[in-house]
C-alpha atoms as a PDB file:
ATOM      1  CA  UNK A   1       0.000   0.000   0.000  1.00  0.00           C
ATOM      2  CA  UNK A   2       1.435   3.272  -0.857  1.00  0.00           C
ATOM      3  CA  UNK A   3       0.384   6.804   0.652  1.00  0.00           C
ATOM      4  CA  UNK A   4       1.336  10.090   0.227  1.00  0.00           C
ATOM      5  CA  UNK A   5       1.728  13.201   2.180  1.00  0.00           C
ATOM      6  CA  UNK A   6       1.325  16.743   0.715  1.00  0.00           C
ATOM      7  CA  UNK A   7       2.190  20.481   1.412  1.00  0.00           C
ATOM      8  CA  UNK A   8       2.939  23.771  -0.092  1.00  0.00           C
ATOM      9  CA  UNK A   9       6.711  23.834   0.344  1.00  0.00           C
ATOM     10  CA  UNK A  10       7.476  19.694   1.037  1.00  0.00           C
ATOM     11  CA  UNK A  11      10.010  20.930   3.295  1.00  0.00           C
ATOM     12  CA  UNK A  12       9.151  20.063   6.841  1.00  0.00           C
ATOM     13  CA  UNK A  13       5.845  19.100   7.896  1.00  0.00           C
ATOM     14  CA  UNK A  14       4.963  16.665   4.715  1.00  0.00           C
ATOM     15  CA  UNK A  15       8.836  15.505   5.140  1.00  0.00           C
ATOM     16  CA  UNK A  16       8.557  14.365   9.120  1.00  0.00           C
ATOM     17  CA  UNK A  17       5.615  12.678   7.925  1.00  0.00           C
ATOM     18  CA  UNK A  18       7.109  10.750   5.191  1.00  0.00           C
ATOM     19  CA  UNK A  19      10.033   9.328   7.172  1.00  0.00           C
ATOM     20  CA  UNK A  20       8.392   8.886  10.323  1.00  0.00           C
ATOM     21  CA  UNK A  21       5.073   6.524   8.466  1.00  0.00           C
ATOM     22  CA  UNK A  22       7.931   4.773   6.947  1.00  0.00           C
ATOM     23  CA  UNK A  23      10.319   4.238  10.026  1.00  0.00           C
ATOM     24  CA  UNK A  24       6.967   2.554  11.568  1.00  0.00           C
ATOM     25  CA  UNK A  25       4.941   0.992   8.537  1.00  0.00           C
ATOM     26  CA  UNK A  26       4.253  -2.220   7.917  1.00  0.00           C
ATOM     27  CA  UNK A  27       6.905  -4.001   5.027  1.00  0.00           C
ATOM     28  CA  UNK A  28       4.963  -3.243   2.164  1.00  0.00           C
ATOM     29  CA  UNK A  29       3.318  -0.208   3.194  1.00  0.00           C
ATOM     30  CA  UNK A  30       5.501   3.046   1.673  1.00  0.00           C
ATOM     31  CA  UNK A  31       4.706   6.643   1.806  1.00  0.00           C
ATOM     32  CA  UNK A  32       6.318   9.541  -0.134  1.00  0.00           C
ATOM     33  CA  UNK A  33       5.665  13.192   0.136  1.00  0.00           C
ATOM     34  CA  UNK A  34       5.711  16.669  -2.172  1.00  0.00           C
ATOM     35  CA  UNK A  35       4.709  19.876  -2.565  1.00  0.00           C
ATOM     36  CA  UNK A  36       2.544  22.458  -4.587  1.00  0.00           C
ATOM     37  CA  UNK A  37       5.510  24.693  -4.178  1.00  0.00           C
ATOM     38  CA  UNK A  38       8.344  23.118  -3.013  1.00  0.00           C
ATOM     39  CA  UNK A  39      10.602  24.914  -0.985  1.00  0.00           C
ATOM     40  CA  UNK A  40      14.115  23.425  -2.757  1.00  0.00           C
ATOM     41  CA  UNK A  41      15.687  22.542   0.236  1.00  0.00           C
ATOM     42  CA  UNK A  42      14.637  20.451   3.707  1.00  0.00           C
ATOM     43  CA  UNK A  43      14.586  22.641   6.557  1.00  0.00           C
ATOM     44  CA  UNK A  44      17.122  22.219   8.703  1.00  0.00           C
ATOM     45  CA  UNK A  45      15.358  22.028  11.904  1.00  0.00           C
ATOM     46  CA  UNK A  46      13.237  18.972  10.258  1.00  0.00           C
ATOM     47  CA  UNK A  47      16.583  17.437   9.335  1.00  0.00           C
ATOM     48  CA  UNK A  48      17.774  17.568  12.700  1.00  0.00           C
ATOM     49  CA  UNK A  49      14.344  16.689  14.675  1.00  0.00           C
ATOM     50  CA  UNK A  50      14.784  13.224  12.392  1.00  0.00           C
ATOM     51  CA  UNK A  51      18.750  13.149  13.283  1.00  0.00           C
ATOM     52  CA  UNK A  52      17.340  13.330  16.892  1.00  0.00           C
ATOM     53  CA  UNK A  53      14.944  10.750  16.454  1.00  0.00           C
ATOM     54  CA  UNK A  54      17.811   8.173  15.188  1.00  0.00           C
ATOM     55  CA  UNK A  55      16.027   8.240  11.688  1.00  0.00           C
ATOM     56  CA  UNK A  56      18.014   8.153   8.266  1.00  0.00           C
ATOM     57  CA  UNK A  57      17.815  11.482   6.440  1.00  0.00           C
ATOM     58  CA  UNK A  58      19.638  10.558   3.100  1.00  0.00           C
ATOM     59  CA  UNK A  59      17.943  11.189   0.250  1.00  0.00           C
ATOM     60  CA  UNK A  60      15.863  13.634   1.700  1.00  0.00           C
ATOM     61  CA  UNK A  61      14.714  16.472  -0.804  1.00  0.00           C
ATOM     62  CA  UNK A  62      12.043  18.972  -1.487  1.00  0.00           C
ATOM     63  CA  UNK A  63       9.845  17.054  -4.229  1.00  0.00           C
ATOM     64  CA  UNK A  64       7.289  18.536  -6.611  1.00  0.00           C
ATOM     65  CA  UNK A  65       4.193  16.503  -6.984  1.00  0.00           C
ATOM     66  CA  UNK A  66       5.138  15.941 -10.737  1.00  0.00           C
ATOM     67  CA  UNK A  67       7.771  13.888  -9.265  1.00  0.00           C
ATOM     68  CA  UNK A  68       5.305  11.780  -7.539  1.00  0.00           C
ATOM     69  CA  UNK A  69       3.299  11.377  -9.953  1.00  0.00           C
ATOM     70  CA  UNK A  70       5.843   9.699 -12.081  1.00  0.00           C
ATOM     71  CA  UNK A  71       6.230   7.625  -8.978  1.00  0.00           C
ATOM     72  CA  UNK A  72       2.678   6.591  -9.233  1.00  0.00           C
ATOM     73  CA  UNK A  73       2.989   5.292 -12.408  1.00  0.00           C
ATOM     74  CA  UNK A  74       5.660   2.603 -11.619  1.00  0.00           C
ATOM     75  CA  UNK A  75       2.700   1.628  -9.279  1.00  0.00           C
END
């Protein structure tokens, strides 16, 4: 099952959400995230709230929502 978690910027709040359903989901359950608008960059505070929590950060970047929908597709 795949979910997906959207803002305006895809820099903090959708990106917490992404990592954190994914550090607790079930094996074949994945979520992604993007934005409207993204921002370009993860803010730093949400990089180091995730550093905090022991969670991996790489590969962590502000997505469009074109990107996920090209992600869809491979569903």
């Amino acid at each position: 099952m795949k979910f997906i978690f959207l803002c305006t910027g895809n820099s903090c709040r959708s990106i917490l959400s992404e990592v954190l359903f994914n550090s607790r989901a079930p094996e074949n359950w994945k979520a992604y995230s993007a934005g409207s608008k993204p921002s370009g960059q993860v803010h730093p505070l949400t990089i180091e709230t995730l550093e905090n929590l022991s969670l991996s950060t790489d590969g962590l970047w502000s997505k469009p929502l074109m990107t996920v929908n090209n992600i869809r597709q491979m569903w």
